[in-house]
N, C-alpha and C. Protein backbone atom coordinates (compact mmCIF):
# COMPACT_ATOMS: atom_id res chain seq x y z
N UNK A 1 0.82 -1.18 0.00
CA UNK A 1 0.00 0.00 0.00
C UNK A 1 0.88 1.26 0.00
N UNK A 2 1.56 1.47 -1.04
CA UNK A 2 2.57 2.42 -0.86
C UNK A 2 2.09 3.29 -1.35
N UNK A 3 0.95 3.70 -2.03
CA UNK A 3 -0.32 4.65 -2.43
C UNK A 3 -1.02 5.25 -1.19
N UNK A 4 -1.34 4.39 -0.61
CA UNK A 4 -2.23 5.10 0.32
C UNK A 4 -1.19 5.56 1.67
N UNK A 5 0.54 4.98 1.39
CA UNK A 5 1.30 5.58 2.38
C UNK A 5 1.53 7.15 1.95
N UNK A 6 1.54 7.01 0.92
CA UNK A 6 1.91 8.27 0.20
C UNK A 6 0.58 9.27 0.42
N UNK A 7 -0.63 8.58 0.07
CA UNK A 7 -1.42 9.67 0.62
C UNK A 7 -1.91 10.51 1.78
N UNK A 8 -1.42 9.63 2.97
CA UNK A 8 -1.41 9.60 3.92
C UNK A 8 -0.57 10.55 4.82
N UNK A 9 0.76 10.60 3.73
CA UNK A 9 1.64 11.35 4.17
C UNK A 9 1.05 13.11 3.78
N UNK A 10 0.36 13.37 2.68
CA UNK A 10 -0.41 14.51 2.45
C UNK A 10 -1.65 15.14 3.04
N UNK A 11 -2.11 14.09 4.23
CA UNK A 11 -3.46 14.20 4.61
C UNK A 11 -4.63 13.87 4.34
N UNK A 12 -5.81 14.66 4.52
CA UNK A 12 -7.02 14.29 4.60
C UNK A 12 -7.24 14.53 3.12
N UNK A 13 -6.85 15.52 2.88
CA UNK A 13 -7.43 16.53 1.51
C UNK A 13 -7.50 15.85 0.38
N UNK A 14 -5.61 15.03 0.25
CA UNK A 14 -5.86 14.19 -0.44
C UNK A 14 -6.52 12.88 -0.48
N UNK A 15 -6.76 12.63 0.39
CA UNK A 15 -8.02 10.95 0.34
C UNK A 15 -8.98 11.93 -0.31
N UNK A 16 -9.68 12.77 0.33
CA UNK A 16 -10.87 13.33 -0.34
C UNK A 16 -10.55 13.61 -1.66
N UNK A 17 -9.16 14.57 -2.07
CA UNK A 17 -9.13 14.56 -3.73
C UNK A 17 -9.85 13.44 -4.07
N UNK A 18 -8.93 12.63 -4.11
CA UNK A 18 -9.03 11.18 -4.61
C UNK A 18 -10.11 10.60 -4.74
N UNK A 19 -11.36 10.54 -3.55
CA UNK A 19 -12.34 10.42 -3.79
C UNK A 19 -13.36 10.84 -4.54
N UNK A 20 -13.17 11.90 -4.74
CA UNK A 20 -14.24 12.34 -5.72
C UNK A 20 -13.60 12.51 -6.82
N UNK A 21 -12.56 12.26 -7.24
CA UNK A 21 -11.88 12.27 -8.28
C UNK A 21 -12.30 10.50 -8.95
N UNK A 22 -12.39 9.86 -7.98
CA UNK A 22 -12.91 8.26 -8.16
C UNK A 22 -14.55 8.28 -9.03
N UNK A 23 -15.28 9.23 -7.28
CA UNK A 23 -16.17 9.86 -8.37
C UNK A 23 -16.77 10.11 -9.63
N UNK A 24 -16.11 11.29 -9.83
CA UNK A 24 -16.07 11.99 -11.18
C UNK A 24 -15.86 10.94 -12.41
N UNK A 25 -14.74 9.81 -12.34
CA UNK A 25 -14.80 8.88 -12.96
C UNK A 25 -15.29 7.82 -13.69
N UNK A 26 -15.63 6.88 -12.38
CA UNK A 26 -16.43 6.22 -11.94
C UNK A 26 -16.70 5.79 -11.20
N UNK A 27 -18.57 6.14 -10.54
CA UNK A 27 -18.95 6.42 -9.19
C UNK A 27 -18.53 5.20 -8.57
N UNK A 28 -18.04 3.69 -8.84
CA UNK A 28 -18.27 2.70 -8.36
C UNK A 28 -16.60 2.84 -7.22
N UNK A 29 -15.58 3.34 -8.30
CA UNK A 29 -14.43 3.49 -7.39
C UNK A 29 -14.54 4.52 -6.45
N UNK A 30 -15.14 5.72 -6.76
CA UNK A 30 -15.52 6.32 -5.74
C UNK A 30 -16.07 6.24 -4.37
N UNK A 31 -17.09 4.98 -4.61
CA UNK A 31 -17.92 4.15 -3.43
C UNK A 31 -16.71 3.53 -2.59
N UNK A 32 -16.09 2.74 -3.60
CA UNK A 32 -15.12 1.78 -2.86
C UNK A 32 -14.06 2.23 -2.09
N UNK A 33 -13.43 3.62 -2.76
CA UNK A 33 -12.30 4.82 -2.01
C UNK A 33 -13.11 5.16 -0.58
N UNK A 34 -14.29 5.73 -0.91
CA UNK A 34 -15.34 6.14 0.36
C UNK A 34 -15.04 4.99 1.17
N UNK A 35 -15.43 3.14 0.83
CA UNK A 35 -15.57 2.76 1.62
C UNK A 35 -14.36 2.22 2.54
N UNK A 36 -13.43 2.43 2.17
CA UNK A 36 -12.24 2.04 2.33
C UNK A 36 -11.94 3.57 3.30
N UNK A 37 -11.75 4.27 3.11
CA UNK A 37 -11.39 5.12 4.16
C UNK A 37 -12.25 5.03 5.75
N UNK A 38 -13.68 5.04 5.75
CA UNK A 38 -14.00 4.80 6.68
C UNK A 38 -14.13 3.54 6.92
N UNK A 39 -13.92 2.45 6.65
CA UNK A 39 -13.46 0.82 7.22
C UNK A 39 -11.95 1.17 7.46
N UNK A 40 -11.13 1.84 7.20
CA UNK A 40 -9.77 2.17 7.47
C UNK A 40 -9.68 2.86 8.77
N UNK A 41 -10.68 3.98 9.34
CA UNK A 41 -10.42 5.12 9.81
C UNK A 41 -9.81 5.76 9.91
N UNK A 42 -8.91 5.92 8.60
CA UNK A 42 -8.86 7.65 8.17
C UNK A 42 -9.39 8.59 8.18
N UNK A 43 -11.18 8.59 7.87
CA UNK A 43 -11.97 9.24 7.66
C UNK A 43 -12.64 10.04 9.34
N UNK A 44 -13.05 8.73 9.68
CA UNK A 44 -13.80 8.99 10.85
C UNK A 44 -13.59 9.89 11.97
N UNK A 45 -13.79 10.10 12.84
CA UNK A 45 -13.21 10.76 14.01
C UNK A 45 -14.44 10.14 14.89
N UNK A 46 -15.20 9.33 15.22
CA UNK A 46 -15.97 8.68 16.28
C UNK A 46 -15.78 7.51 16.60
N UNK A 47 -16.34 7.10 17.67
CA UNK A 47 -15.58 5.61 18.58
C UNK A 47 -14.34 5.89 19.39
N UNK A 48 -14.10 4.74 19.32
CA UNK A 48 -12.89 4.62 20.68
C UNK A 48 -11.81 5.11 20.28
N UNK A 49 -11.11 5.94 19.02
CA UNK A 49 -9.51 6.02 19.04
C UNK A 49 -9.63 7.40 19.04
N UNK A 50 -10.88 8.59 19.11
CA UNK A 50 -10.97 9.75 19.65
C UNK A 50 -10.66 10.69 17.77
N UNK A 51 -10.39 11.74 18.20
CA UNK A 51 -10.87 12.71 17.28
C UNK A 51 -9.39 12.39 15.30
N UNK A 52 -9.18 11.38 15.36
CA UNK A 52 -8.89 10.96 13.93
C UNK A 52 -7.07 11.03 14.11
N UNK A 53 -6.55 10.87 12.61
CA UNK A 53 -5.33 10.57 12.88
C UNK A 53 -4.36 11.17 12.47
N UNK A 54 -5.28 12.63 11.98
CA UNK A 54 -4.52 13.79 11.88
C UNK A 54 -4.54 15.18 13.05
N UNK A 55 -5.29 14.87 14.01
CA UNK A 55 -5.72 15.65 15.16
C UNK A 55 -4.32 16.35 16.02
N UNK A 56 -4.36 17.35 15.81
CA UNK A 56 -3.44 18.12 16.30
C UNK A 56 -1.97 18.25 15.54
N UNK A 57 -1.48 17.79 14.25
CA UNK A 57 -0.58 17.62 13.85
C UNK A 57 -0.31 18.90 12.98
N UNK A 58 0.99 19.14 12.79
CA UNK A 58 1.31 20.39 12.43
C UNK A 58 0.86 20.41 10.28
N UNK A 59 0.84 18.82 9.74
CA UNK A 59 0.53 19.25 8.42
C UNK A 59 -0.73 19.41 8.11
N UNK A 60 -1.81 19.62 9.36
CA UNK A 60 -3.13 19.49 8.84
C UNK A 60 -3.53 21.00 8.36
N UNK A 61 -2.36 21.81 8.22
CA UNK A 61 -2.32 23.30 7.30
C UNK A 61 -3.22 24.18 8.49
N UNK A 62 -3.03 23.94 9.65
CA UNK A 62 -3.74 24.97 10.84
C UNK A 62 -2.75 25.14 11.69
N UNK A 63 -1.76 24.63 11.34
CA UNK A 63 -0.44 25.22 12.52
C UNK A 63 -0.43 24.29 13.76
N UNK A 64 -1.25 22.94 13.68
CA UNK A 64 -1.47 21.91 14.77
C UNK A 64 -2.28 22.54 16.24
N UNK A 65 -2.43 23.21 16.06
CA UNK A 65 -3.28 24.05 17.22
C UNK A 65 -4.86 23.71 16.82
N UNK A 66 -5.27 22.89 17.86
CA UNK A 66 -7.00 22.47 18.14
C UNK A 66 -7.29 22.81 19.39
N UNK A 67 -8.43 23.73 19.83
CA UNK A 67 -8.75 23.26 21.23
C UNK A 67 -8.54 21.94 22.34
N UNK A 68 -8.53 22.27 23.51
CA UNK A 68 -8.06 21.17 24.19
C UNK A 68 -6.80 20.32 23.89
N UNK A 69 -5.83 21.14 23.09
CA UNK A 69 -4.29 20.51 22.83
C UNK A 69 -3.48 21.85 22.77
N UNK A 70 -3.69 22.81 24.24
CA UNK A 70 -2.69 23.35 24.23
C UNK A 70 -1.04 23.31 24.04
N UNK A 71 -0.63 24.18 23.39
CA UNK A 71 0.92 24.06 22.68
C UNK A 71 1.49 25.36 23.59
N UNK A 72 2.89 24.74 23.70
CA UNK A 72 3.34 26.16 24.61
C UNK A 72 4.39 26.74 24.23
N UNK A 73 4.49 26.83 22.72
CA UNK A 73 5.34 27.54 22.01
C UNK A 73 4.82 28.80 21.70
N UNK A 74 6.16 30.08 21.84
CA UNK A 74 6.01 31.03 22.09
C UNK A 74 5.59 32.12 20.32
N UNK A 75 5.12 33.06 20.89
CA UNK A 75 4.95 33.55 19.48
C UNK A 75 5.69 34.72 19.57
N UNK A 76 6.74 34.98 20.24
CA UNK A 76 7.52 36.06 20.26
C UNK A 76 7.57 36.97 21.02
N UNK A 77 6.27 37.10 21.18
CA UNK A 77 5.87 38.18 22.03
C UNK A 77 5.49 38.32 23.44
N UNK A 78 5.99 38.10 24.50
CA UNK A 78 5.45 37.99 26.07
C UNK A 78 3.84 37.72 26.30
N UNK A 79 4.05 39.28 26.55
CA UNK A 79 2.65 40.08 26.36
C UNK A 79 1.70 39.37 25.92
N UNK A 80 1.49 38.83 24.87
CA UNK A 80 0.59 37.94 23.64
C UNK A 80 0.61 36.76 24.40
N UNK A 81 1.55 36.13 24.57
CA UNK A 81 2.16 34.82 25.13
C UNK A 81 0.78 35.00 26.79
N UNK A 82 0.95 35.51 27.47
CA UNK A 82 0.57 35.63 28.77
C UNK A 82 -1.02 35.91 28.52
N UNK A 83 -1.27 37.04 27.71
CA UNK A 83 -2.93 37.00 27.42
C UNK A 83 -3.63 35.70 26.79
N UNK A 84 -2.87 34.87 25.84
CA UNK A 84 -3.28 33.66 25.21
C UNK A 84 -3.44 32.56 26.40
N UNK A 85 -2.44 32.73 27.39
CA UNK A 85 -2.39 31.54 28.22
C UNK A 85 -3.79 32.23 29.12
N UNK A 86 -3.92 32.83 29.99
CA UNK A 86 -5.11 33.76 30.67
C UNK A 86 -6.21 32.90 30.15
N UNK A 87 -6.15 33.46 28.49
CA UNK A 87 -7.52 33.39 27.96
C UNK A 87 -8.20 31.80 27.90
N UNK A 88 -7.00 31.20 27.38
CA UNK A 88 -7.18 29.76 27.39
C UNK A 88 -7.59 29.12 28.57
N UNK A 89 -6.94 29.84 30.05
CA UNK A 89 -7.52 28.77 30.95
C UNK A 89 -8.54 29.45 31.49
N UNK A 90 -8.85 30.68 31.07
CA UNK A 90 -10.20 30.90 31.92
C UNK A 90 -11.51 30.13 30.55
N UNK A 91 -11.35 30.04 29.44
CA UNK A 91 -12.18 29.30 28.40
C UNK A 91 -12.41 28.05 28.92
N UNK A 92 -11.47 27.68 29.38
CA UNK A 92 -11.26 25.80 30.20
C UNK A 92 -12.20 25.77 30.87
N UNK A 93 -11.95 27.31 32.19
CA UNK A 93 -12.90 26.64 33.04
C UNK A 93 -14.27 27.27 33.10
N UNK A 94 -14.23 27.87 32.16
CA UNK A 94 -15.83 28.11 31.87
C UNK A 94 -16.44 26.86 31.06
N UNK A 95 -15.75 26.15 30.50
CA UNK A 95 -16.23 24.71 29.57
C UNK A 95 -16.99 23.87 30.80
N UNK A 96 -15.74 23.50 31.83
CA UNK A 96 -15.95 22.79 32.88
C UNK A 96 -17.30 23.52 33.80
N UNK A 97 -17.32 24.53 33.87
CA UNK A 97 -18.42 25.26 34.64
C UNK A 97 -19.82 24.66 33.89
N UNK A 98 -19.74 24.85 32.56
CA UNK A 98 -20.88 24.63 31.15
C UNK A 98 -21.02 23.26 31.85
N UNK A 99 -20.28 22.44 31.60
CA UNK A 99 -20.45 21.12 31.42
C UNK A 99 -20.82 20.37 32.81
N UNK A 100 -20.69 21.16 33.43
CA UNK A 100 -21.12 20.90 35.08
C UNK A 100 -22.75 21.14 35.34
N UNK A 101 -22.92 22.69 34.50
CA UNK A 101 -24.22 22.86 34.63
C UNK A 101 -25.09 22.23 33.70
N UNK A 102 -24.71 21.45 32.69
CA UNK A 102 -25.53 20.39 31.60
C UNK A 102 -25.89 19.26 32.33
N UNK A 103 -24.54 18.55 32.94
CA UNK A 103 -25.01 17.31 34.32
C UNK A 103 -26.05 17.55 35.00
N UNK A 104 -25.99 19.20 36.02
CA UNK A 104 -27.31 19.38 36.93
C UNK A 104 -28.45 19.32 36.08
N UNK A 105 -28.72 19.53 35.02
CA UNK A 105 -29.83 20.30 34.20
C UNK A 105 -30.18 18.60 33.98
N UNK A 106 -29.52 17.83 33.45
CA UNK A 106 -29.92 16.49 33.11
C UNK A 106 -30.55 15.74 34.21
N UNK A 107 -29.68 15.78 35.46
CA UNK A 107 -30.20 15.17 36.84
C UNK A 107 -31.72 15.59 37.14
N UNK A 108 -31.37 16.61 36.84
CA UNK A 108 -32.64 17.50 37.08
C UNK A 108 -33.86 16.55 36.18
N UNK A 109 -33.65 17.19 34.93
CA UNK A 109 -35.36 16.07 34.37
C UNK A 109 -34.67 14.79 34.37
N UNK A 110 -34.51 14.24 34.64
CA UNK A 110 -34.22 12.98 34.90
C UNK A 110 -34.72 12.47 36.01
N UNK A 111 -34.37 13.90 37.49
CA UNK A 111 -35.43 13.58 38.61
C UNK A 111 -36.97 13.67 38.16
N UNK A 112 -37.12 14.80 37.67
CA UNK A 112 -38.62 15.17 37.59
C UNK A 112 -39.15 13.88 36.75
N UNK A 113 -38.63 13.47 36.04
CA UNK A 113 -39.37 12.46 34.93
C UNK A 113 -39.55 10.75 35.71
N UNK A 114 -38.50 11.03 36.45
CA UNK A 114 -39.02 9.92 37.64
C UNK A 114 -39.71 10.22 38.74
N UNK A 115 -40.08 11.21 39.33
CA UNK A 115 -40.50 11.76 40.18
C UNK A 115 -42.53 11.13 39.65
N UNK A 116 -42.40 11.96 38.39
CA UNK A 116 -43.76 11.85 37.39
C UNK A 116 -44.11 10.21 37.54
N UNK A 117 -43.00 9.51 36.80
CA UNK A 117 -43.49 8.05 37.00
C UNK A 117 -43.88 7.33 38.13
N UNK A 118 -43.41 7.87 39.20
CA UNK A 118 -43.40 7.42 40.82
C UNK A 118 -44.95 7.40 41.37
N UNK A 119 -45.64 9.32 40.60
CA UNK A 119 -46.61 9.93 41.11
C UNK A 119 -47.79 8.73 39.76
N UNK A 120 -47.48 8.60 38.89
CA UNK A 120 -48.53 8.08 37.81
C UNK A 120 -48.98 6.61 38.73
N UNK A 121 -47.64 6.03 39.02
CA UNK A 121 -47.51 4.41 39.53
C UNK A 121 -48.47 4.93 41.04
N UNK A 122 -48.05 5.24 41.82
CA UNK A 122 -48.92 5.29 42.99
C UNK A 122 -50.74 5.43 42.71
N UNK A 123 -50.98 6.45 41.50
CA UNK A 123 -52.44 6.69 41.69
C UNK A 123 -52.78 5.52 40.92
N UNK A 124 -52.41 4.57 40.19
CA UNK A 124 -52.90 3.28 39.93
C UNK A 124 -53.43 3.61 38.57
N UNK A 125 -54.04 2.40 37.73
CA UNK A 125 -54.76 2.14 36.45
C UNK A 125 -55.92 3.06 36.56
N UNK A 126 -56.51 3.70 35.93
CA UNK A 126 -57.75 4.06 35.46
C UNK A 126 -58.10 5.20 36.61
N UNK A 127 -57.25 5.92 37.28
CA UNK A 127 -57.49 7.05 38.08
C UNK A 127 -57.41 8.15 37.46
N UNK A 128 -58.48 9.52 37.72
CA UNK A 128 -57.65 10.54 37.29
C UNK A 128 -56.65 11.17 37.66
N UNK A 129 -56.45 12.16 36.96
CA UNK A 129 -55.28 13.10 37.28
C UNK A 129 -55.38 13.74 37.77
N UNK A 130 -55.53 14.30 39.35
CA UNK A 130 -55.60 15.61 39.89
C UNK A 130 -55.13 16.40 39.48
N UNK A 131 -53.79 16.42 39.14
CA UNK A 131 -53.25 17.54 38.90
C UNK A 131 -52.19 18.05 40.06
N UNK A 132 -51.97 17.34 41.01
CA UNK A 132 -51.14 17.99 42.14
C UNK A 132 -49.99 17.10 42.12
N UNK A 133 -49.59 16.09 40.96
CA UNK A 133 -47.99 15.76 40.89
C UNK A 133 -47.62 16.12 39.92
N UNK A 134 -46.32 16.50 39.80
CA UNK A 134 -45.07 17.13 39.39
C UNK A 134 -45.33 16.99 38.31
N UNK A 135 -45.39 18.30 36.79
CA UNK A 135 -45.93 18.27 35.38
C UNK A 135 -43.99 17.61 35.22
N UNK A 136 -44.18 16.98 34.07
CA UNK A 136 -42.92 16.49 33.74
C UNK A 136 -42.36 17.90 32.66
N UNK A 137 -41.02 18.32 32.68
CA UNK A 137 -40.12 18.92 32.35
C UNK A 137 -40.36 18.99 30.49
């Protein structure tokens, strides 16, 4: 596979050339390029080996800089240097703050929606609804 080492060595861009270049051709190699990259996972970025296998690397033409893969190379400038770092970890922990308050918010109807089932199960088959347990979320 000294083709697809070679492409590999160019990135994503080129599998995709390639693909629709298969495409453009004929759609059938195109299918098969498609299917071959994601049975490969080249393509993908979901499941267990996390965000793909160009993630954070300096030829993916973005300078290897992604969120959540801080780099601590300098850009010359102090000043710049010290506001970037600031900014970055107060972004962090506002993520973590976010993502803290998505948990409560979930617990939350998650209580109420059991809370509801608790109140339905107690008044039994064929009762009405008063109206005095918990409207679900």
């Amino acid at each position: 596979m000294e083709l697809a080492a070679k492409l590999d060595s160019y990135g994503k861009g080129a599998w995709i050339g390639v693909m629709v270049l298969g495409f453009i051709l004929f759609w059938p190699a195109g299918l098969a390029i498609l299917a071959y990259l994601l049975w490969s996972g080249r393509m993908g970025c979901w499941g267990k080996r996390g965000p793909g296998r160009w993630h954070g690397t300096k030829d993916n033409g973005i300078g290897g800089f992604w969120p959540g893969s801080r780099q601590n190379k300098s850009s010359g400038n102090h000043a710049f240097d010290e506001y970037r770092e600031e900014t970055l970890r107060r972004l962090e922990e506002e993520q973590d703050e976010f993502f803290q308050f998505l948990n409560r918010l979930r617990h939350a109807k998650d209580k109420a929606e059991f809370d509801q089932f608790m109140a339905d199960r107690k008044r039994g088959p064929g009762q009405p609804d008063t109206g005095d347990s918990p409207a679900p979320a």
